[in-house]
N, C-alpha and C. Protein backbone atom coordinates (compact mmCIF):
# COMPACT_ATOMS: atom_id res chain seq x y z
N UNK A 1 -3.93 -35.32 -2.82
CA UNK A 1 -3.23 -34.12 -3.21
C UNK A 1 -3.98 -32.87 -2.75
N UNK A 2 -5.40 -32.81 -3.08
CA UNK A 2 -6.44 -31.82 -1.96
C UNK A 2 -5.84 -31.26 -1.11
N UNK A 3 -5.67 -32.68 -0.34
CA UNK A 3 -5.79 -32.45 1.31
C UNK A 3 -4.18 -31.60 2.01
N UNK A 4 -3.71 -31.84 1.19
CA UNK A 4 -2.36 -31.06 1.13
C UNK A 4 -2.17 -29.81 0.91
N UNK A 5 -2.28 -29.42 -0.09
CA UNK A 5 -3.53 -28.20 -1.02
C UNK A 5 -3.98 -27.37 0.22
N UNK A 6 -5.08 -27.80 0.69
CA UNK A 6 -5.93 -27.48 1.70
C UNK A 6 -4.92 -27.22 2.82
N UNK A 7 -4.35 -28.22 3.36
CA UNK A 7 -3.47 -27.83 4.30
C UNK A 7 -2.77 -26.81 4.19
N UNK A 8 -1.84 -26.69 3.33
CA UNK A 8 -0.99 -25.33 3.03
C UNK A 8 -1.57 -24.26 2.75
N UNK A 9 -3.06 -24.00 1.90
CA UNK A 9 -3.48 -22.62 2.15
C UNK A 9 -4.30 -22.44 3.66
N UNK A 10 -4.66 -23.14 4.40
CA UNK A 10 -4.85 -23.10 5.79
C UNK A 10 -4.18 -22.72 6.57
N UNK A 11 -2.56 -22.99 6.11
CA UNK A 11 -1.67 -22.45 7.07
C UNK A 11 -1.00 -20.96 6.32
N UNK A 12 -1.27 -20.42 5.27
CA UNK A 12 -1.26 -19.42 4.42
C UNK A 12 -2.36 -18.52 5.44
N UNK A 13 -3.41 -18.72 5.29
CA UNK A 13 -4.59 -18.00 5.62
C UNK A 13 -4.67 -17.76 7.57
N UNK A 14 -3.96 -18.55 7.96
CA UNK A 14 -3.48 -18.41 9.60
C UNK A 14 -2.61 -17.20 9.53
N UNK A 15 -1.48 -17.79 9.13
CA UNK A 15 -0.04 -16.32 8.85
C UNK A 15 -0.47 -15.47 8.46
N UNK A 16 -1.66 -14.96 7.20
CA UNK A 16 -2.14 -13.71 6.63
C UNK A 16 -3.02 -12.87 7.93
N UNK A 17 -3.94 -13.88 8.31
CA UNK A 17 -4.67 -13.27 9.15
C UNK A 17 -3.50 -12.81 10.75
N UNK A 18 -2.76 -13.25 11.29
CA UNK A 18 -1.61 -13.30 12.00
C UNK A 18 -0.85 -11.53 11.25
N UNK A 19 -0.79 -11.74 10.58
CA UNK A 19 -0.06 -10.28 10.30
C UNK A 19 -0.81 -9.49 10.06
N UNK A 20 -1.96 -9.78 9.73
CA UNK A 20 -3.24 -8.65 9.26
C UNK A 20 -3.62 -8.38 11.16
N UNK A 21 -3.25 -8.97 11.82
CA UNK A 21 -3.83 -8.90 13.48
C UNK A 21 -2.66 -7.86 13.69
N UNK A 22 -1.22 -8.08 13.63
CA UNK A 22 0.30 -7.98 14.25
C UNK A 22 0.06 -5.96 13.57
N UNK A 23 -0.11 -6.38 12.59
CA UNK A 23 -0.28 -4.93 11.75
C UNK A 23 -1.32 -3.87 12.03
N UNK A 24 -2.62 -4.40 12.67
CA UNK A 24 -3.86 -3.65 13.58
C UNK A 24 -3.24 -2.93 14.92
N UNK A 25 -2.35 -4.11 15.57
CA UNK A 25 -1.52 -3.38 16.59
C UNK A 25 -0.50 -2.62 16.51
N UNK A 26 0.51 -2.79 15.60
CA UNK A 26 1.03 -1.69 15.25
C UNK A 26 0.71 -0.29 15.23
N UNK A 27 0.05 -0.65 14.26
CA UNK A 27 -1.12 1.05 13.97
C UNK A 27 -1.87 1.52 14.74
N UNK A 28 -2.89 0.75 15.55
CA UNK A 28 -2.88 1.58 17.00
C UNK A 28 -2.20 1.87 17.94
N UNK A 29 -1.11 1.32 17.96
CA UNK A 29 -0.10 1.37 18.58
C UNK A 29 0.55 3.30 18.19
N UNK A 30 0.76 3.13 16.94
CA UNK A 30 1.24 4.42 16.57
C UNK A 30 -0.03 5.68 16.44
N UNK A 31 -1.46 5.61 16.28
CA UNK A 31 -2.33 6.15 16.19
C UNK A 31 -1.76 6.95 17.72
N UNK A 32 -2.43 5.93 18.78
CA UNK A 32 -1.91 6.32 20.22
C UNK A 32 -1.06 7.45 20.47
N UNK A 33 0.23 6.87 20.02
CA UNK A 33 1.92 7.97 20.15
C UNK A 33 1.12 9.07 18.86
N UNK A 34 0.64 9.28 17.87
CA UNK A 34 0.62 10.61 17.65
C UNK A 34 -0.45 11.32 18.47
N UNK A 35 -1.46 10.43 19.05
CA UNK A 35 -1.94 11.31 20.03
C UNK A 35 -1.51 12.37 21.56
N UNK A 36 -0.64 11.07 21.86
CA UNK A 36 0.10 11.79 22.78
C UNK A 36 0.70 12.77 21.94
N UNK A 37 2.01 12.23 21.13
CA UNK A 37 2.56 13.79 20.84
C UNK A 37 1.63 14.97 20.38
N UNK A 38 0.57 14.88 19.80
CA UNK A 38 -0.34 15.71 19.22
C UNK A 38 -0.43 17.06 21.08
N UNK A 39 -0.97 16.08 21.87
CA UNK A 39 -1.15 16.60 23.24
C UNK A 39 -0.14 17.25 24.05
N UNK A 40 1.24 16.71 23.57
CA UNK A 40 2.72 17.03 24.26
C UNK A 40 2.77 18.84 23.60
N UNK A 41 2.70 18.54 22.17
CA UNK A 41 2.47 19.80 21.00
C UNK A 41 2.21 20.89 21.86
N UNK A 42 0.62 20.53 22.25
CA UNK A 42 -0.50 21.82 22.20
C UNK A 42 -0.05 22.31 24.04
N UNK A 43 0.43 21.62 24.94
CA UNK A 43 0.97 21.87 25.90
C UNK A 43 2.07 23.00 25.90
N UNK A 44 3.45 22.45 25.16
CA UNK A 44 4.15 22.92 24.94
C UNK A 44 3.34 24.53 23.85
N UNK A 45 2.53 24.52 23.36
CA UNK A 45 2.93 25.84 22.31
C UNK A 45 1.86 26.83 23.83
N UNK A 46 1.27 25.89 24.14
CA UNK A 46 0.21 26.22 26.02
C UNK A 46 1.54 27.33 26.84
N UNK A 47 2.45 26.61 27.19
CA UNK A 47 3.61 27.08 27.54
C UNK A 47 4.48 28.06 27.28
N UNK A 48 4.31 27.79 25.71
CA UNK A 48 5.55 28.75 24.88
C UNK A 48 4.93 30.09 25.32
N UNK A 49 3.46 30.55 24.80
CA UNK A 49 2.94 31.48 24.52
C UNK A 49 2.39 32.47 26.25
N UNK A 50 2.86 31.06 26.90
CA UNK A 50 2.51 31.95 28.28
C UNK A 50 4.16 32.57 28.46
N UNK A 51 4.95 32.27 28.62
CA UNK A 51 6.28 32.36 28.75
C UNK A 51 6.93 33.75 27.17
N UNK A 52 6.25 33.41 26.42
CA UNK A 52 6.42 34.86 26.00
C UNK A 52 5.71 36.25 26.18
N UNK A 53 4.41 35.70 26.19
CA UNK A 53 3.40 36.98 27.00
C UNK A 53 4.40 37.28 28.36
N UNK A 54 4.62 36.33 29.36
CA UNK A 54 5.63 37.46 30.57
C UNK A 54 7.11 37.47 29.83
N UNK A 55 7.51 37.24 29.04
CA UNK A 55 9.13 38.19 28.94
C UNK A 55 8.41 39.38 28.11
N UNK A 56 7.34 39.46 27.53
CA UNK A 56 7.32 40.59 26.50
C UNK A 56 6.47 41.42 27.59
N UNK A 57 6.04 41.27 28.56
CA UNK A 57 5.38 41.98 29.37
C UNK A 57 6.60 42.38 30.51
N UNK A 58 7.62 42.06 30.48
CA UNK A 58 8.80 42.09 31.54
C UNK A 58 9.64 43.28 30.80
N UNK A 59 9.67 42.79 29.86
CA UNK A 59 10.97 43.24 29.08
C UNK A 59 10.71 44.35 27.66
N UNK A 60 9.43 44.23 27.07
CA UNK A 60 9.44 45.26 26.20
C UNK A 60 9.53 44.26 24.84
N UNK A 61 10.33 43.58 24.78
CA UNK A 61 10.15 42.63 23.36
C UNK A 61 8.99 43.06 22.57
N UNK A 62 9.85 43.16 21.48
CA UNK A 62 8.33 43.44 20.32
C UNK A 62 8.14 41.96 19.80
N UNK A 63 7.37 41.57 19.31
CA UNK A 63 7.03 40.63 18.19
C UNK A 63 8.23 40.75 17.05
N UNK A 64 8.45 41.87 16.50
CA UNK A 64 9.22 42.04 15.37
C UNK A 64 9.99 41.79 15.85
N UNK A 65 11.07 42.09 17.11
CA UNK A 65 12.08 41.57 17.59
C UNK A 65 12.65 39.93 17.89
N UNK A 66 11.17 39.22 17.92
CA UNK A 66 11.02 38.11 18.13
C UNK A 66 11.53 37.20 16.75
N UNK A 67 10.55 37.72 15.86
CA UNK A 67 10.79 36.86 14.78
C UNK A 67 11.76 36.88 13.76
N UNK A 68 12.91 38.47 14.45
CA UNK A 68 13.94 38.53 13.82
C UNK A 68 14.82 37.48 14.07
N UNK A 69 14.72 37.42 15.78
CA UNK A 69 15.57 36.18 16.52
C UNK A 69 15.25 35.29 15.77
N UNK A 70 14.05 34.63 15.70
CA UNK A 70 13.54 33.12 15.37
C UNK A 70 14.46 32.93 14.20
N UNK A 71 14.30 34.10 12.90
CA UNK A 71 14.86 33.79 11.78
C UNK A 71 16.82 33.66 12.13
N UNK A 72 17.40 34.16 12.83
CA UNK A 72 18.36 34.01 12.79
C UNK A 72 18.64 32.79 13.25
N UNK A 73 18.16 32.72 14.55
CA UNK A 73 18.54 31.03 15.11
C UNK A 73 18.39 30.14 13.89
N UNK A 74 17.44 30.14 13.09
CA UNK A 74 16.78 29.20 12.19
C UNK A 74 17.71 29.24 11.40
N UNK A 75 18.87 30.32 10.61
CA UNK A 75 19.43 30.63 9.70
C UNK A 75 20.85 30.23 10.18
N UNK A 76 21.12 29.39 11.76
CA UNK A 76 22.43 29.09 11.63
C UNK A 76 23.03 27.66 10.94
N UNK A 77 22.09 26.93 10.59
CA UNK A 77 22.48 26.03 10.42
C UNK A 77 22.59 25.90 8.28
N UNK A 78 22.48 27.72 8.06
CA UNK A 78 22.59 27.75 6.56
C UNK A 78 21.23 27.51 5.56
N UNK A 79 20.56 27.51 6.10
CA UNK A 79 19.15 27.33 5.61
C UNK A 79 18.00 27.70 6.86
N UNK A 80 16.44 28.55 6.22
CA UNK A 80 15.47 28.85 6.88
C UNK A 80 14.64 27.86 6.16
N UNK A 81 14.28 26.68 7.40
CA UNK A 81 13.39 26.05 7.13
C UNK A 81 12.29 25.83 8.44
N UNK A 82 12.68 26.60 9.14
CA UNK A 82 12.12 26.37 10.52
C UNK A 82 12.61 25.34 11.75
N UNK A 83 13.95 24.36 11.34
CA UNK A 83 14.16 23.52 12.06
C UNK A 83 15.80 23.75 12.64
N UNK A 84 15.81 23.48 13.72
CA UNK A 84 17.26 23.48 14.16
C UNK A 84 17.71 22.27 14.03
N UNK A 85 18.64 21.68 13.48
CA UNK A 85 19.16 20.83 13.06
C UNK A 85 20.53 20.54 13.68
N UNK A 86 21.00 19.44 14.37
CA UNK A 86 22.21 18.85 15.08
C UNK A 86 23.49 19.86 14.34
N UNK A 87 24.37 19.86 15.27
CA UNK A 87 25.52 20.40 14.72
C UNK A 87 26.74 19.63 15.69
N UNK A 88 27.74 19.30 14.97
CA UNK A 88 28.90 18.43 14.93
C UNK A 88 29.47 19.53 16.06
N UNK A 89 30.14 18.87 17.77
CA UNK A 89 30.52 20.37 18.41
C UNK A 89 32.14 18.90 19.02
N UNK A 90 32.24 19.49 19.81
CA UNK A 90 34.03 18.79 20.33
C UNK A 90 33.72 18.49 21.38
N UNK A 91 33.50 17.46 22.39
CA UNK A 91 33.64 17.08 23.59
C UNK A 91 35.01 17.34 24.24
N UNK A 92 34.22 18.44 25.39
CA UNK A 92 34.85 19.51 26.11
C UNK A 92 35.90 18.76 27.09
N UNK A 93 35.53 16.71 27.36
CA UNK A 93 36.69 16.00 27.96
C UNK A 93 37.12 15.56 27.05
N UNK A 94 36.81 14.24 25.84
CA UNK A 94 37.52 13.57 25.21
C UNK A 94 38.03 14.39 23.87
N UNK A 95 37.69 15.64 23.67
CA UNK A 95 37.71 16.27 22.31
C UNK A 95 37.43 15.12 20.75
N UNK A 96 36.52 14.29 21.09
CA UNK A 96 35.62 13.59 19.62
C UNK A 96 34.13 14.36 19.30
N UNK A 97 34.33 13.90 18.44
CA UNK A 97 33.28 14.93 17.82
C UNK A 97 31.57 14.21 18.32
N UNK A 98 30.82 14.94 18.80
CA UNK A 98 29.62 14.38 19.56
C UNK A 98 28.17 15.65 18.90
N UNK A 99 27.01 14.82 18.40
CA UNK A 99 26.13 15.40 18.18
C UNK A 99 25.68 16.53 19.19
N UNK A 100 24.52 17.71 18.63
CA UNK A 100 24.38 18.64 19.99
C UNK A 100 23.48 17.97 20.17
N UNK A 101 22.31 17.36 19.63
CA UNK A 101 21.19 16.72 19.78
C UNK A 101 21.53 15.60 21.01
N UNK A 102 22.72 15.19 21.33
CA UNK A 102 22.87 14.56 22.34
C UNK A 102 23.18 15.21 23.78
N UNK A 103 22.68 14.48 24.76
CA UNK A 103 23.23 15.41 26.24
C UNK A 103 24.64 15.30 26.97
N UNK A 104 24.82 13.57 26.13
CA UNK A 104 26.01 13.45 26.77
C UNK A 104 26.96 12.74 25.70
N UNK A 105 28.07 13.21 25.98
CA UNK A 105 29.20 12.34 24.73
C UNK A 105 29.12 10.88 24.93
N UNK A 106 28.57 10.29 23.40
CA UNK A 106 28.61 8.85 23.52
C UNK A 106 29.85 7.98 23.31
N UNK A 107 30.66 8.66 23.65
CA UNK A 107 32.42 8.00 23.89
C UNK A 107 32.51 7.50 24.96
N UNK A 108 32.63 9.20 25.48
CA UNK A 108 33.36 9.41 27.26
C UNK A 108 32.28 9.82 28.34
N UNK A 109 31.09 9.68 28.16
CA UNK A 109 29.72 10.19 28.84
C UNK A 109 29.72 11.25 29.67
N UNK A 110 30.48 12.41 29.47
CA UNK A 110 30.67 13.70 30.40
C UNK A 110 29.54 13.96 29.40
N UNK A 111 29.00 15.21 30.16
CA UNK A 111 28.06 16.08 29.20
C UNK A 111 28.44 17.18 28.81
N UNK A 112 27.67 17.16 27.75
CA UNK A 112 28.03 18.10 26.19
C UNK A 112 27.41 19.01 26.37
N UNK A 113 27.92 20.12 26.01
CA UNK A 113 27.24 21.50 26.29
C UNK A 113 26.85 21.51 24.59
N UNK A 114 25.72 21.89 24.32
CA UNK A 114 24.94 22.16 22.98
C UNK A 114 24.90 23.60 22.95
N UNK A 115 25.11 24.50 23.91
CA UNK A 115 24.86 25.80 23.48
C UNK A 115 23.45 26.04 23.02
N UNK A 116 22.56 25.36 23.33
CA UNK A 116 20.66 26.05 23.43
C UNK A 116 19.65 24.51 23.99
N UNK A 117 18.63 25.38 24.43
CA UNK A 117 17.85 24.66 25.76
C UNK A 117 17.61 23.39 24.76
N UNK A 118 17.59 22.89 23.42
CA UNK A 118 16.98 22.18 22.83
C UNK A 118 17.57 21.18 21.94
């Protein structure tokens, strides 16, 4: 009866250690991807801030002007939380209703105009 015993937590203690391995990779797995995105981030805000230094050096833009925009964009979706959030728009061939967050209608695959770069 032991040896049975024994057998089955042997094969218990294989599978534990097996997911305790499966689960190490995971998580570095995802450690990784927030590094990249962490790096994608600091690029992009690298970018943002060069690209507003020349329109505000082009154009006169104040800051205050800026963050009036920001708040409005932010305020179309009925709430300031800082996030632009999908909005339900009409596919301009099949007229069904298609996320903006998408590029192209997942019906009729023409592309969807979202009305902003993002």
């Amino acid at each position: 009866m032991n040896y049975i015993y024994d057998l089955h937590q042997g094969a218990q203690i294989r599978s534990n250690l097996q997911e305790a391995e499966d689960a190490a990779r995971r998580a570095n797995k995802a450690e990784n991807l927030c590094e990249e995105l962490l790096q994608r981030h600091e690029k992009m805000a690298l970018v943002f801030q060069a690209l507003l230094e020349l329109v505000q050096e082009r154009t006169g833009i104040t800051n205050e002007e800026l963050e009036k925009k920001v708040l409005e964009v932010d305020l179309r979706d009925g709430k300031a939380d800082g996030r632009m959030k999908a909005q339900i728009l009409e596919c301009p061939t099949c007229g069904r209703n298609v996320s903006s967050k998408r590029p192209v209608c997942i019906f009729c695959g023409s592309k969807a105009e979202t009305g902003h770069a993002f």
